[in-house]
C-alpha atoms as a PDB file:
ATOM      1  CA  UNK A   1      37.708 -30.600 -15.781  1.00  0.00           C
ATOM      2  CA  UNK A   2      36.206 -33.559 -13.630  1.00  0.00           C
ATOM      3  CA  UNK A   3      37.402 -36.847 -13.460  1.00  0.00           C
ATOM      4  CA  UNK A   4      34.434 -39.590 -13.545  1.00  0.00           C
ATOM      5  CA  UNK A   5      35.299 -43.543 -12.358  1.00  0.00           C
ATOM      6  CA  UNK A   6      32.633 -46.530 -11.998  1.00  0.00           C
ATOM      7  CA  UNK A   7      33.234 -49.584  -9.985  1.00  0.00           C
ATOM      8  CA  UNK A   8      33.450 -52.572 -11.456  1.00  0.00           C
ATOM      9  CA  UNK A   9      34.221 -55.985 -10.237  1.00  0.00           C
ATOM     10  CA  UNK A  10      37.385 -55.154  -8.761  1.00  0.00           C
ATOM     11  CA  UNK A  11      37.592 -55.580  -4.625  1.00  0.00           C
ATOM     12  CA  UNK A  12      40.050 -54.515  -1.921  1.00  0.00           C
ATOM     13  CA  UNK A  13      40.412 -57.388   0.063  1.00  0.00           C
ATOM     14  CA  UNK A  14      42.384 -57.251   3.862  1.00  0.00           C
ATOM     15  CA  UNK A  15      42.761 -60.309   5.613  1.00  0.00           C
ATOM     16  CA  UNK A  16      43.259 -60.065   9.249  1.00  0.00           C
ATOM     17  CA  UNK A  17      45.204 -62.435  11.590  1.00  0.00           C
ATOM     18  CA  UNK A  18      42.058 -63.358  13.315  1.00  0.00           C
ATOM     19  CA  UNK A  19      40.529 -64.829   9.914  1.00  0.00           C
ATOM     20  CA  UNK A  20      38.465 -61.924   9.341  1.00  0.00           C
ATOM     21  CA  UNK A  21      38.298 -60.877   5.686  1.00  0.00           C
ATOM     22  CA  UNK A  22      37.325 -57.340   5.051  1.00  0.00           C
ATOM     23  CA  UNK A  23      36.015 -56.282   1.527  1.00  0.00           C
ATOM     24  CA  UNK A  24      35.499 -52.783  -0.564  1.00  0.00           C
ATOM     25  CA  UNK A  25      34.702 -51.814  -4.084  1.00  0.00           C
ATOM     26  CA  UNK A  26      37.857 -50.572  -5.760  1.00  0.00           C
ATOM     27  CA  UNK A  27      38.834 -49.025  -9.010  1.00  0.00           C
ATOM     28  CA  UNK A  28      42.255 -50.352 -10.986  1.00  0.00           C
ATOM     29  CA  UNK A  29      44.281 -47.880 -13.198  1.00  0.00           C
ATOM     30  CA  UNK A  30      48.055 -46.630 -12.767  1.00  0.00           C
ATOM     31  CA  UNK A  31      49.104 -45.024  -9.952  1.00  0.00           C
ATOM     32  CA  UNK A  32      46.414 -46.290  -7.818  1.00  0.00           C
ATOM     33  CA  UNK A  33      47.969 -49.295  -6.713  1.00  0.00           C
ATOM     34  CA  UNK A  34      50.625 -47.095  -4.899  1.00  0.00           C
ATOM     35  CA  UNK A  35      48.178 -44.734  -3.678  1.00  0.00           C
ATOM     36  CA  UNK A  36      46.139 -47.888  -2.218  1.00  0.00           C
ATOM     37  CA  UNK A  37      48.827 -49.336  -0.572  1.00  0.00           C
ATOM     38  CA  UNK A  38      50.159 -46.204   0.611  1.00  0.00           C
ATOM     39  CA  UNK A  39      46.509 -45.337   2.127  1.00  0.00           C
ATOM     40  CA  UNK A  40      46.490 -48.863   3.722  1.00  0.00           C
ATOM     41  CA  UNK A  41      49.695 -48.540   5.606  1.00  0.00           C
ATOM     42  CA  UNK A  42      48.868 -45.615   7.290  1.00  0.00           C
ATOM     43  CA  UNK A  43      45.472 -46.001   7.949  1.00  0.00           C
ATOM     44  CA  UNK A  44      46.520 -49.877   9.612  1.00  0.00           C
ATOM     45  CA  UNK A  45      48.469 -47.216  11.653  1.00  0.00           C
ATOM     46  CA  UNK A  46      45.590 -44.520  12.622  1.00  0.00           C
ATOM     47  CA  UNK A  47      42.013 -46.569  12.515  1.00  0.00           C
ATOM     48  CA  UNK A  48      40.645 -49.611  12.917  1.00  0.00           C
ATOM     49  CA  UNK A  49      40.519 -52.371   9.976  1.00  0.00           C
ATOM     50  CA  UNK A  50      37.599 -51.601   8.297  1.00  0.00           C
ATOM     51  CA  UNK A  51      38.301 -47.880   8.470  1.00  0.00           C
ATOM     52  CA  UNK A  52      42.269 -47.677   6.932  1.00  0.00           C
ATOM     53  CA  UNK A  53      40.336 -50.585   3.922  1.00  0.00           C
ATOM     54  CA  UNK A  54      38.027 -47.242   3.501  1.00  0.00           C
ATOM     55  CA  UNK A  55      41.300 -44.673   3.877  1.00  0.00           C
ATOM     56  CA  UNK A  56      43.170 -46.821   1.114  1.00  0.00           C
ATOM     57  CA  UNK A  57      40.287 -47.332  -1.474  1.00  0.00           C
ATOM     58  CA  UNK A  58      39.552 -43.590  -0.774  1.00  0.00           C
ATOM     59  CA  UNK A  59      43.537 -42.596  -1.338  1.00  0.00           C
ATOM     60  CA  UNK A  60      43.687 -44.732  -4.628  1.00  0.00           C
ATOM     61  CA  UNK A  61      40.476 -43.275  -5.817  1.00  0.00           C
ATOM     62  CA  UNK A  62      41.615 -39.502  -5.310  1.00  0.00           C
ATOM     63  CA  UNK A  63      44.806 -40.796  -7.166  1.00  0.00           C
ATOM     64  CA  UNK A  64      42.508 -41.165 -10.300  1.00  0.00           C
ATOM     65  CA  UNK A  65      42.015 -37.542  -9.977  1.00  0.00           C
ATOM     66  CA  UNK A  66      45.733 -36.353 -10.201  1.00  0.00           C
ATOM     67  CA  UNK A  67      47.864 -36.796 -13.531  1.00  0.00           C
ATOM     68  CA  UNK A  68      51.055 -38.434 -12.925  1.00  0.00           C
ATOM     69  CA  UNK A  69      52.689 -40.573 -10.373  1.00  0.00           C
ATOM     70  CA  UNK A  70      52.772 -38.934  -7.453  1.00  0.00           C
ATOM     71  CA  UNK A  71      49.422 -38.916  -4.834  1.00  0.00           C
ATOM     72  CA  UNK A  72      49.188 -35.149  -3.917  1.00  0.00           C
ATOM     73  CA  UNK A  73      45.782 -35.753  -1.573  1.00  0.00           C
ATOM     74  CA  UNK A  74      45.847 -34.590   1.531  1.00  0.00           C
ATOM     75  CA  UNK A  75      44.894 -36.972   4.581  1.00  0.00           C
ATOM     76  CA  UNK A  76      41.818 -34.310   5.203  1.00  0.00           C
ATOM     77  CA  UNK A  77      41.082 -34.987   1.398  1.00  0.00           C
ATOM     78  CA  UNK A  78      40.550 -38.803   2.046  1.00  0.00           C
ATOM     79  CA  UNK A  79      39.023 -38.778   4.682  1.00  0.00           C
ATOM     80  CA  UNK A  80      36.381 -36.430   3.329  1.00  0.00           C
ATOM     81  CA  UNK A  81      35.654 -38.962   0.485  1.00  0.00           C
ATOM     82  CA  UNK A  82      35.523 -41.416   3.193  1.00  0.00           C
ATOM     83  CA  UNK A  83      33.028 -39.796   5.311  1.00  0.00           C
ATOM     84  CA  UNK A  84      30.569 -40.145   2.440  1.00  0.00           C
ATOM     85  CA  UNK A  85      31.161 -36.971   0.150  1.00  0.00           C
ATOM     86  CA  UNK A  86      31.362 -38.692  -3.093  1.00  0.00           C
ATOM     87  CA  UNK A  87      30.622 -35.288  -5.302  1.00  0.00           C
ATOM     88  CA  UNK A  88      33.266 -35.920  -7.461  1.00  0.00           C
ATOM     89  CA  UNK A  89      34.696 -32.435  -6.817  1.00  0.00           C
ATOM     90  CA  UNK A  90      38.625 -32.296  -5.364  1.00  0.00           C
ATOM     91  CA  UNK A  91      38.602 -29.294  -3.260  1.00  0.00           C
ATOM     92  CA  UNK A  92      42.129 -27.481  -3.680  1.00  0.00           C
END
């Protein structure tokens, strides 16, 4: 079974304390709130600003791939999808 999302018109927005505003497509269903804010915690903790906007987008959008609440990606997972390897296929 794959799992197929479009972007749309949605944007993750960070706003840094210098003024710079940072900006990536997102996707907006349930769960991946969570996931993105989860994702953007810890990558503000591990790379730079841009980077941890990609980590988060990349954590939500994984999210879309797993039913329920929980995120069960691993970091290796995201950052995959973040490097560029937008197949569609979760490797588990």
């Amino acid at each position: 079974m794959r799992a197929r999302a479009r972007v749309g018109r949605w944007l993750a927005l960070l706003c840094l304390a210098s003024g710079l505003l940072l900006a990536a497509p997102a996707l907006g269903r349930v769960g991946g709130g969570d996931s993105f804010c989860a994702g953007l915690i810890y990558g503000l903790s591990t790379y730079d600003p841009q980077q941890a906007l990609g980590f988060a987008v990349a954590a939500s959008c994984l999210k879309h791939t797993i039913a329920g609440d929980m995120n069960l990606v691993t970091v290796a997972e995201v950052e995959k999808l973040m490097g560029g390897d937008a197949s569609g296929r979760v490797s588990r």
